[in-house]
Protein backbone atom coordinates (compact mmCIF):
# COMPACT_ATOMS: atom_id res chain seq x y z
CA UNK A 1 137.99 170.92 52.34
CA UNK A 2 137.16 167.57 50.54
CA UNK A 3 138.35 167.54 47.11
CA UNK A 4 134.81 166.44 45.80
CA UNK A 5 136.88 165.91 41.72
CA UNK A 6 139.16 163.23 43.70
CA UNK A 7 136.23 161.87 45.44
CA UNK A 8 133.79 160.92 42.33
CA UNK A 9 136.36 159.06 40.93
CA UNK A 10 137.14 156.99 43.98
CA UNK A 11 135.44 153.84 44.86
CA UNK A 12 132.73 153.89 47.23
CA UNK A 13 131.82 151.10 49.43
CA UNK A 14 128.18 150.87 50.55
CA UNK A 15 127.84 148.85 53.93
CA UNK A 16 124.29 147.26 54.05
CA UNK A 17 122.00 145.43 51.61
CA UNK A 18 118.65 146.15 52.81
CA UNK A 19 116.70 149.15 51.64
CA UNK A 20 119.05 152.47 51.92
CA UNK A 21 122.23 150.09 51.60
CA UNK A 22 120.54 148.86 48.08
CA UNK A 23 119.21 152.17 46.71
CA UNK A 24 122.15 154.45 47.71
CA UNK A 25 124.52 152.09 45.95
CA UNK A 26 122.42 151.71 42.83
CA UNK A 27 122.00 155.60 42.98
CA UNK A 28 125.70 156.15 42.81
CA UNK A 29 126.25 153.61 40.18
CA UNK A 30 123.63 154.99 38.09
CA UNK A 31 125.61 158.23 38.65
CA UNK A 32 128.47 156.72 37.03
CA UNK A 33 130.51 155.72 39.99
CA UNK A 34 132.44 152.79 40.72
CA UNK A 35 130.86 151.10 43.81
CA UNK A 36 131.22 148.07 45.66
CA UNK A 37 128.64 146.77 47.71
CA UNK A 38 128.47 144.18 51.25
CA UNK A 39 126.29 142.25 53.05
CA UNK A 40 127.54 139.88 56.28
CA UNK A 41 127.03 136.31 56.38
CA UNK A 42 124.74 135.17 56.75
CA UNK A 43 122.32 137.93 55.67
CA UNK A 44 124.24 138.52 52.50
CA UNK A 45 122.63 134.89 51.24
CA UNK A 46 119.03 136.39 51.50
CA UNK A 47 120.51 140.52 50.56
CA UNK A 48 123.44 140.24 48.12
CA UNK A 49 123.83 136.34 47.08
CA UNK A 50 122.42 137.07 43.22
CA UNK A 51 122.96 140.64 43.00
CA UNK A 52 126.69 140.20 40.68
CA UNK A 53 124.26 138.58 38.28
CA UNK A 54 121.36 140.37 38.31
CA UNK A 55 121.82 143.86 39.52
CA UNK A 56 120.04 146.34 41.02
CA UNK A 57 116.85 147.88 39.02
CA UNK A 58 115.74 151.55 40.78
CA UNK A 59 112.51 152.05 39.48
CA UNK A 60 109.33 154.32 40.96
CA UNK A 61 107.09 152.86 43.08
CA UNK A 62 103.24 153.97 42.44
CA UNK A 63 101.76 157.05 43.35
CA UNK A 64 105.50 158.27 43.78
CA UNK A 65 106.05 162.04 44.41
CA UNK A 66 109.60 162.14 43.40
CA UNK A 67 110.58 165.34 44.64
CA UNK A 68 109.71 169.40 44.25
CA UNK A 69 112.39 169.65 41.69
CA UNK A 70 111.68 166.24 39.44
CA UNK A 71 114.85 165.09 39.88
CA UNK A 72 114.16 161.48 38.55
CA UNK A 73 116.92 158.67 38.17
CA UNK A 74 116.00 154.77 37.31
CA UNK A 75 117.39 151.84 35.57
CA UNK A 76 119.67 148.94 36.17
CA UNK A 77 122.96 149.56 38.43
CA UNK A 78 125.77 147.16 38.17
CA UNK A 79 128.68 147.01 40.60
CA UNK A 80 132.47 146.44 40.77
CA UNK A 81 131.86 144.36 43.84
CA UNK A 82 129.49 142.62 45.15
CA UNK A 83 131.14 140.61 48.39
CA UNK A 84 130.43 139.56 52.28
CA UNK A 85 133.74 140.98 53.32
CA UNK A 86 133.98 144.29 54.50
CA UNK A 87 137.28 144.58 54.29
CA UNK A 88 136.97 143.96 50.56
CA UNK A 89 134.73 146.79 49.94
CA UNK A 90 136.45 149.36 52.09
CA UNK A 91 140.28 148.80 50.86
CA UNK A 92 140.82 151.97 48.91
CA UNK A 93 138.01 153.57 49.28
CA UNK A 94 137.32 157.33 49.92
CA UNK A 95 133.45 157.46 50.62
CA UNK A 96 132.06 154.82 52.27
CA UNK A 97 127.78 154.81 53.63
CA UNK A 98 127.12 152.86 56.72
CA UNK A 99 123.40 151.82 55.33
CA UNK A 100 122.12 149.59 57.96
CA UNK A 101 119.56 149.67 60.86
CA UNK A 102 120.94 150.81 64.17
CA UNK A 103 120.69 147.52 65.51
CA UNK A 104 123.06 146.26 63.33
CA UNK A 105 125.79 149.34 63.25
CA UNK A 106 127.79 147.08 66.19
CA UNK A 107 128.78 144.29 64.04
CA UNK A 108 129.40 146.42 61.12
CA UNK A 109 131.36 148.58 62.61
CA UNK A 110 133.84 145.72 64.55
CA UNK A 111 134.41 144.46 60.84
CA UNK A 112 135.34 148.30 59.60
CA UNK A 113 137.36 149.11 62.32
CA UNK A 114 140.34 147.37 61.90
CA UNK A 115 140.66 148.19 57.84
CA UNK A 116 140.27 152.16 58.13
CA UNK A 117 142.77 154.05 55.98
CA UNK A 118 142.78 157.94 56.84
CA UNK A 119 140.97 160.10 55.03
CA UNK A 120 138.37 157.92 54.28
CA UNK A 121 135.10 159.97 54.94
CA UNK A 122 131.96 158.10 56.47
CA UNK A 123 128.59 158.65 56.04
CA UNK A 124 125.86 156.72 58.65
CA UNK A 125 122.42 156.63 56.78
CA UNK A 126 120.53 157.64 58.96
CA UNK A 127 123.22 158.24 61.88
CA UNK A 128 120.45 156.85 64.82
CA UNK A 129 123.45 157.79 67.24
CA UNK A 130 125.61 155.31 65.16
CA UNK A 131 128.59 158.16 65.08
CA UNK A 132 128.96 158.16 68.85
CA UNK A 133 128.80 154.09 68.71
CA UNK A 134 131.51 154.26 66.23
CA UNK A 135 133.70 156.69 67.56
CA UNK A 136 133.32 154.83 71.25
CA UNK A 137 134.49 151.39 69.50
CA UNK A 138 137.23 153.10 67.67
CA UNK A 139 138.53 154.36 71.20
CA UNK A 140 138.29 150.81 72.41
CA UNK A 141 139.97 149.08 70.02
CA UNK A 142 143.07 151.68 70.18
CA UNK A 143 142.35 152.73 66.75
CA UNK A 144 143.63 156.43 65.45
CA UNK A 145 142.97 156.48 61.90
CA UNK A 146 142.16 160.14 60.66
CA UNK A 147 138.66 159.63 59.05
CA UNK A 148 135.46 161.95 59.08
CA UNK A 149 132.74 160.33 60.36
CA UNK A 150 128.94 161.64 60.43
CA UNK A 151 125.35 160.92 60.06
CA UNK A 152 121.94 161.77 58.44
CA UNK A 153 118.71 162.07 60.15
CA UNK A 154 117.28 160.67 57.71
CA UNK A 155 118.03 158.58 54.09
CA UNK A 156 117.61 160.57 50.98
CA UNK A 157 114.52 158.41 49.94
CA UNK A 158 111.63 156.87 50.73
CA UNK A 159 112.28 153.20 49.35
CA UNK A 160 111.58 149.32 49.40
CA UNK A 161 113.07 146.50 48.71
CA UNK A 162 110.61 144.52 46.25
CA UNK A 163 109.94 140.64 47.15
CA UNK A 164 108.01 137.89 45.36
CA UNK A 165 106.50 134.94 48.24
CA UNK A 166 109.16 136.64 50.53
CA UNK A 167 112.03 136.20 48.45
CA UNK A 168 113.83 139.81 47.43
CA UNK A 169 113.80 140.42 44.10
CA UNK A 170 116.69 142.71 41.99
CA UNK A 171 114.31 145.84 42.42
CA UNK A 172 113.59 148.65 44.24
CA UNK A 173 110.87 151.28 44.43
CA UNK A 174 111.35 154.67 45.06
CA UNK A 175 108.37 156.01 46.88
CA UNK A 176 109.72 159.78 47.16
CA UNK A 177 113.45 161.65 46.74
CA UNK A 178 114.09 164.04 49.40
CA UNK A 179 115.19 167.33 48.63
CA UNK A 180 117.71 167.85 52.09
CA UNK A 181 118.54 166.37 54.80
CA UNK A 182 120.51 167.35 58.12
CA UNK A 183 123.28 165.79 58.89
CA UNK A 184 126.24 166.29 61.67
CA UNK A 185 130.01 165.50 61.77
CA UNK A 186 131.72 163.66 65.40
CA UNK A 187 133.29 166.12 66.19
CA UNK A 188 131.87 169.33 64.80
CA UNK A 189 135.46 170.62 63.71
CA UNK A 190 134.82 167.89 60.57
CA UNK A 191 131.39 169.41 59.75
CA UNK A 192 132.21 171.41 56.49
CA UNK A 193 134.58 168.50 55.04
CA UNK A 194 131.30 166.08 56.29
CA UNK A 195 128.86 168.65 54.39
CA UNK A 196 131.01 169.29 51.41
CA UNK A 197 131.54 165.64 50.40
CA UNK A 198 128.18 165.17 50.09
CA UNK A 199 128.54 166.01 46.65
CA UNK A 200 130.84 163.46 45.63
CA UNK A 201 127.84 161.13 46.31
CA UNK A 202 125.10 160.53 43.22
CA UNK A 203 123.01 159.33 45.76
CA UNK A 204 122.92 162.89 47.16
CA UNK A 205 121.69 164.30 43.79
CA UNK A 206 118.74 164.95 44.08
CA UNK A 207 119.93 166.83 47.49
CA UNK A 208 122.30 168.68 46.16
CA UNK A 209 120.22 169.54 43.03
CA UNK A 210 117.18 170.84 45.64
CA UNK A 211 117.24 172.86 48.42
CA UNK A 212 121.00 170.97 49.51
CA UNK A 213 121.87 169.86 53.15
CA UNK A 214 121.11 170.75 56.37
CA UNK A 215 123.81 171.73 59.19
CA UNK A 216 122.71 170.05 62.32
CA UNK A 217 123.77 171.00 65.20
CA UNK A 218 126.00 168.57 66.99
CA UNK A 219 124.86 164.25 66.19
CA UNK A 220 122.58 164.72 68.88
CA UNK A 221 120.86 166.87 67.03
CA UNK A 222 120.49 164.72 63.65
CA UNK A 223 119.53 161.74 66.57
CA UNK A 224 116.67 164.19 67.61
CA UNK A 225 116.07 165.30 63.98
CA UNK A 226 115.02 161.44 63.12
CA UNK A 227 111.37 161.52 62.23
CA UNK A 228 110.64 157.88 62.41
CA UNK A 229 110.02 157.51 66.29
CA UNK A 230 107.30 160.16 66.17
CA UNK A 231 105.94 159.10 63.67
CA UNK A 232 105.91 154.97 63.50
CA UNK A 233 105.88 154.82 67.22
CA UNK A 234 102.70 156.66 68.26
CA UNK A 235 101.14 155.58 64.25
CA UNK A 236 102.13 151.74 64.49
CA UNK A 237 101.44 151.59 68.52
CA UNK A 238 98.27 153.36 68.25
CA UNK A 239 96.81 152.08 64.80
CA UNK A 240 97.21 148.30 65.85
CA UNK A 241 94.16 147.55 65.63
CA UNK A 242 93.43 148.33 62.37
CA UNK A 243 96.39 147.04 61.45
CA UNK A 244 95.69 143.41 62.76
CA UNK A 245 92.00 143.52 61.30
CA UNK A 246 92.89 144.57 57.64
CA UNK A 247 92.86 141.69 56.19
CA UNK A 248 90.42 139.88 58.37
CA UNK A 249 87.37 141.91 59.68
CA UNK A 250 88.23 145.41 57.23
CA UNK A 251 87.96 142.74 54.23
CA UNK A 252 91.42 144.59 53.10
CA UNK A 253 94.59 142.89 51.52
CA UNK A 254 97.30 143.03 54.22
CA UNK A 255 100.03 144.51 52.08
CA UNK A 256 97.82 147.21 51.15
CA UNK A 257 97.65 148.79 54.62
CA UNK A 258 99.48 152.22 55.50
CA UNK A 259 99.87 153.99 58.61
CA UNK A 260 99.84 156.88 56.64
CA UNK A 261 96.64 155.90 54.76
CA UNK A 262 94.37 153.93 57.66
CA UNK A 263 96.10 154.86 60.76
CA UNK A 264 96.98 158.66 61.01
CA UNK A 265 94.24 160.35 62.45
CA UNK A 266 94.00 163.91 64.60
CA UNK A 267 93.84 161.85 67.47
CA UNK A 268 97.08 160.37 66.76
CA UNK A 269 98.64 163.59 65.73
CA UNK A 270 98.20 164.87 68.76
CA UNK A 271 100.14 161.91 70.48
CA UNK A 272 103.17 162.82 68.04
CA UNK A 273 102.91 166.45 68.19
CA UNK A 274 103.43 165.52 72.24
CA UNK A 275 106.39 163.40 71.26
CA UNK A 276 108.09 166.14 69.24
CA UNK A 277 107.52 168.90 72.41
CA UNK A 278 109.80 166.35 74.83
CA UNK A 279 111.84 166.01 72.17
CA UNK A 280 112.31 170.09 71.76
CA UNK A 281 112.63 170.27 75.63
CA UNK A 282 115.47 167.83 75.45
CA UNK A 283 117.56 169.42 72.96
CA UNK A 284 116.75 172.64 74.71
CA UNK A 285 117.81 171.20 78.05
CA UNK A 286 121.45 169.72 76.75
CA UNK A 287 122.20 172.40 74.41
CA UNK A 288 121.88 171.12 71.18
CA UNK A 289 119.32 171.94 68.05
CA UNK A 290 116.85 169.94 66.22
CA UNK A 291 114.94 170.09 62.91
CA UNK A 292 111.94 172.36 63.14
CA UNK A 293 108.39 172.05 62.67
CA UNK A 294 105.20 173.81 62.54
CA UNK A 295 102.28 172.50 64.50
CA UNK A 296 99.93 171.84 61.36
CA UNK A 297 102.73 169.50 59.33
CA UNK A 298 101.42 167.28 62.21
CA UNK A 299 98.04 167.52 61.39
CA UNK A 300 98.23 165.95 57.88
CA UNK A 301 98.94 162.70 55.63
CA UNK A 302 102.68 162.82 54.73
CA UNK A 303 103.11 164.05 58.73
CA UNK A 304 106.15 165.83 59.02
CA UNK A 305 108.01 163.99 55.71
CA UNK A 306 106.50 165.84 53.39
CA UNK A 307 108.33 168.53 53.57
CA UNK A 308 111.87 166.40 52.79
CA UNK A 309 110.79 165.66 49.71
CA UNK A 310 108.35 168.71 48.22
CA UNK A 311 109.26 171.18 51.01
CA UNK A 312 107.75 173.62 53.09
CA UNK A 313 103.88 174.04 52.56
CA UNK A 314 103.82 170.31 51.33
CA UNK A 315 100.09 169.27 53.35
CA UNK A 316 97.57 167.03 52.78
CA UNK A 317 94.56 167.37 55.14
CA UNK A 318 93.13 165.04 56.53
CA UNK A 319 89.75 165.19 55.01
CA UNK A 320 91.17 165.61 51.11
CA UNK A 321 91.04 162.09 49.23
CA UNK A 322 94.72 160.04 49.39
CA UNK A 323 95.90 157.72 47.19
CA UNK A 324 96.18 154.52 49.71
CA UNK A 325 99.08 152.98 47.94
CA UNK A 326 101.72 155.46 49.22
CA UNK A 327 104.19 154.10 51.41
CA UNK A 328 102.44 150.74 52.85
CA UNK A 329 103.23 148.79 56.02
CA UNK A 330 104.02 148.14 58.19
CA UNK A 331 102.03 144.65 58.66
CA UNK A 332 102.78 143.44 62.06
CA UNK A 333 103.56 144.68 65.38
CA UNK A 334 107.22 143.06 65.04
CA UNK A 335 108.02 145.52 62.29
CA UNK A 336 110.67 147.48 62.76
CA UNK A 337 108.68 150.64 63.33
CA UNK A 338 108.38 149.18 66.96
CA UNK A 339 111.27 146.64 67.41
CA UNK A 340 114.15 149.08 66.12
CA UNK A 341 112.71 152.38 66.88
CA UNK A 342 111.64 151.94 69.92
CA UNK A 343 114.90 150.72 71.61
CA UNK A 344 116.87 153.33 70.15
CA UNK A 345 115.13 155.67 69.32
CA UNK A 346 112.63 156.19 71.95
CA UNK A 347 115.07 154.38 74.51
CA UNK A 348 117.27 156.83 73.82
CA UNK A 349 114.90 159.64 74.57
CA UNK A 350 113.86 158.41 77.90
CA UNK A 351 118.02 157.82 79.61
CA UNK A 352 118.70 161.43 78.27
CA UNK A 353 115.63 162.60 80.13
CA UNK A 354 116.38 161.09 83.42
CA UNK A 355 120.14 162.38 82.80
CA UNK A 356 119.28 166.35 82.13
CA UNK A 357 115.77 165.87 84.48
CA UNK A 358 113.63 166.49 81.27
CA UNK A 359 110.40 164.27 81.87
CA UNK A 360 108.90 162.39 79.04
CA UNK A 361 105.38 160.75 79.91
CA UNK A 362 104.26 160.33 76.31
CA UNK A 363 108.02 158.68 75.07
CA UNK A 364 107.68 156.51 77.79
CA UNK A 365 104.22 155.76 77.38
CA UNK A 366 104.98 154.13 74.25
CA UNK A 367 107.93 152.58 75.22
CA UNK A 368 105.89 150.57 77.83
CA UNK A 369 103.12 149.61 75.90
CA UNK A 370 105.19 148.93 73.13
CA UNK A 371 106.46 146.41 75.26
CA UNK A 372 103.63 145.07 76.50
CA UNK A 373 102.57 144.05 72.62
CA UNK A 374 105.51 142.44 71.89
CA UNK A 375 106.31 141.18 75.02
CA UNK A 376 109.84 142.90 75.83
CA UNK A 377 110.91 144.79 78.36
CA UNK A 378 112.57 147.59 76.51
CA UNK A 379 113.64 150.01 79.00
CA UNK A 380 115.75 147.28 79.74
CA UNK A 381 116.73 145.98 76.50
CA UNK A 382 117.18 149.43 74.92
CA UNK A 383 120.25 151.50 73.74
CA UNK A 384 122.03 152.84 76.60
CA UNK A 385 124.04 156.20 76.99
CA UNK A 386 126.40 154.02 78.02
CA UNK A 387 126.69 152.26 74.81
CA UNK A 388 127.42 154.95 73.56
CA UNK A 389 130.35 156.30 75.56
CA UNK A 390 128.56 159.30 77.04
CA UNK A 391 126.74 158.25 80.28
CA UNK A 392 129.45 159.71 82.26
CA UNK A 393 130.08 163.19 80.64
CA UNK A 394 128.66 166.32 81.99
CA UNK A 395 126.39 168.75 80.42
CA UNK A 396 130.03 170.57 79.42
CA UNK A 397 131.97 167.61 78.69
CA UNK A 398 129.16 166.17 76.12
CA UNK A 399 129.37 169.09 74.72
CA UNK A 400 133.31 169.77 73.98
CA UNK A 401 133.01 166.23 72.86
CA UNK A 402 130.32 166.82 69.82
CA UNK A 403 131.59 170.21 69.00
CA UNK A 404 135.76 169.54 69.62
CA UNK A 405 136.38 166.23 70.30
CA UNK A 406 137.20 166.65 73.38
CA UNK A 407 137.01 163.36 74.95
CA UNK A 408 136.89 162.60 78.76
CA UNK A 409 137.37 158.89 79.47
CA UNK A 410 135.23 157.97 82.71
């Protein structure tokens, strides 16, 4: 069992300087622990260049909920290290957060690879099948190291980086704290170590201080568990429209728009209530769980995130009056509601249907027009089972590989 004592006094290296990268390491700091933070060239110009000088400032971002509990945490983080070299930021450390979107685990992960120590535990926020991508390029590269790796189906906040003209600023807004999450270990034989050291990490406070974490069953299951295709797909797909005429025709300011304010709809419930079902009937089909949800979360303003952050019961109908600045965006069809979880996400869906003969009209409904709006192909441009080392593996074999670790090489 992880010796959580030895943990919060180790470093922890957070991978990522966008959103979750920013907010978990601020969190921690603000918790009192040393942290160093990383950005790749060349993104760590626009992320991380003036972050040593200036910081990072958590603060709320208005109408927050912050959770059921009030847990509340804000003010200015500073770090031991701010730097573009992963190895750097990993050397020594015990904890380290992968906080990056899925479409940029790859070349975060080559950099890691070589400079794992064992024991280090590692935490993918949110895992978007980044566990299985890790543990395939581990196998490639020959490497052996003893770490725990697992992921989150979700970050443990709603938050945004802040920009002024398009430049980020040394802020970011909190629009809600969730209260758990669910979150797997590859294999399953790491789980409780994955679980326990959770609470070596101040950006799992307000977790650990609410209604605590989640056992998923298996990653697949926290890849299933990942509300953001069901909901941005079928809301951003959907909603374009009034998206696109905001600010023109609506008379609205752009970066006031929500899909959660002017785009959710009963209509468009029902598309993601669809969604959810093929999801259910392809967990069901391979074996594995996924988090559950009643009809009627659906059928309401928060969707199916309200209940991370004020829990079970947490609605707001449709026809009650909503405070429109709650979480905007997104403002264009290139956001990465579409371009990131569509390809992996919804990609991802649709190969492990045709693999287990689970059909999925509405997935691939929206993986197609999707595609047609942005003009990619993305059934043939999206994340493959291959990519992720398990294209080949039986029903049986995938399985002995998430609980086990029992791998069977092709």
């Amino acid at each position: 069992m992880a010796d959580i004592e030895a943990l919060r006094k180790a470093p922890i290296a957070v991978l990522g300087g966008g959103a979750v990268g920013k907010t978990c390491a601020a969190d921690c700091a603000l918790a009192g622990q040393e942290v160093r933070i990383c950005d790749l060239q060349p993104f760590f110009q626009t992320t991380l260049a003036t972050v040593e000088r200036t910081g990072i400032t958590v603060q709320a971002k208005p109408p927050a909920t912050q959770s059921k509990y009030g847990f509340e945490r804000f003010g200015k983080a500073t770090f031991s290290l701010v730097t573009d070299s992963v190895a750097e930021a990993v050397k020594g450390a015990k904890l380290i957060i992968v906080g990056v979107p899925s479409i940029a685990h790859e070349p975060f992960f080559k950099e890691l690879i070589p400079h794992l120590e064992d024991g280090q535990i590692i935490h993918i926020i949110p895992d978007n099948y980044g566990s299985l991508k890790l543990r395939k390029l581990m196998r490639e590269a020959g490497c052996d190291k003893d770490v725990v790796i697992g992921g989150w189906s979700s970050a443990p906040y709603g938050t945004r980086v802040d920009t002024e003209g398009g430049v980020m600023n040394a802020h970011v807004s909190l629009v809600y704290r969730a209260i758990t999450l669910r979150g797997a270990a590859l294999p399953m034989t790491d789980q409780d170590e994955f679980l326990e050291s959770t609470k070596a990490l101040g950006c799992f406070d307000a977790i650990t201080e609410g209604d605590g974490v989640v056992s998923g069953g298996t990653v697949l299951d926290t890849g299933f568990s990942n509300v953001n295709p069901v909901i941005h797909v079928p809301g951003t797909v959907l909603g374009v429209s009034t998206m696109e005429n905001f600010g023109t025709v609506l008379r609205g300011n752009i970066h006031d728009y929500s899909i959660y304010s002017h785009s959710f709809c009963p209509s468009i419930s029902e598309v993601q209530y669809e969604f959810y079902n093929e999801e259910i009937a392809l967990a069901k089909a391979i074996g594995v769980g996924i988090q559950e949800f009643k009809k009627d979360v659906f059928f309401q303003r928060t969707s199916v995130l309200g209940e991370e952050y004020m829990g079970e019961g947490c609605t707001v109908p449709f026809e009650e009056e909503w405070e429109v600045g709650y979480a905007t965006g997104p403002f264009s069809i290139y956001n990465r509601y579409v371009t990131e979880d569509v390809p992996v996400g919804c990609h991802v869906y649709h190969e492990l249907g045709k693999k287990f003969g689970v059909s999925t009209p509405i997935i691939d409904s929206m993986i197609a027009i999707a595609g047609v709006m942005t003009h990619k192909n993305y059934f043939e441009m999206g994340l493959t089972l291959e990519e992720l080392g398990i294209a080949h593996l039986s029903k049986d074999e995938l399985l002995d590989y998430l609980n086990n670790g029992v791998y069977v090489e092709a």
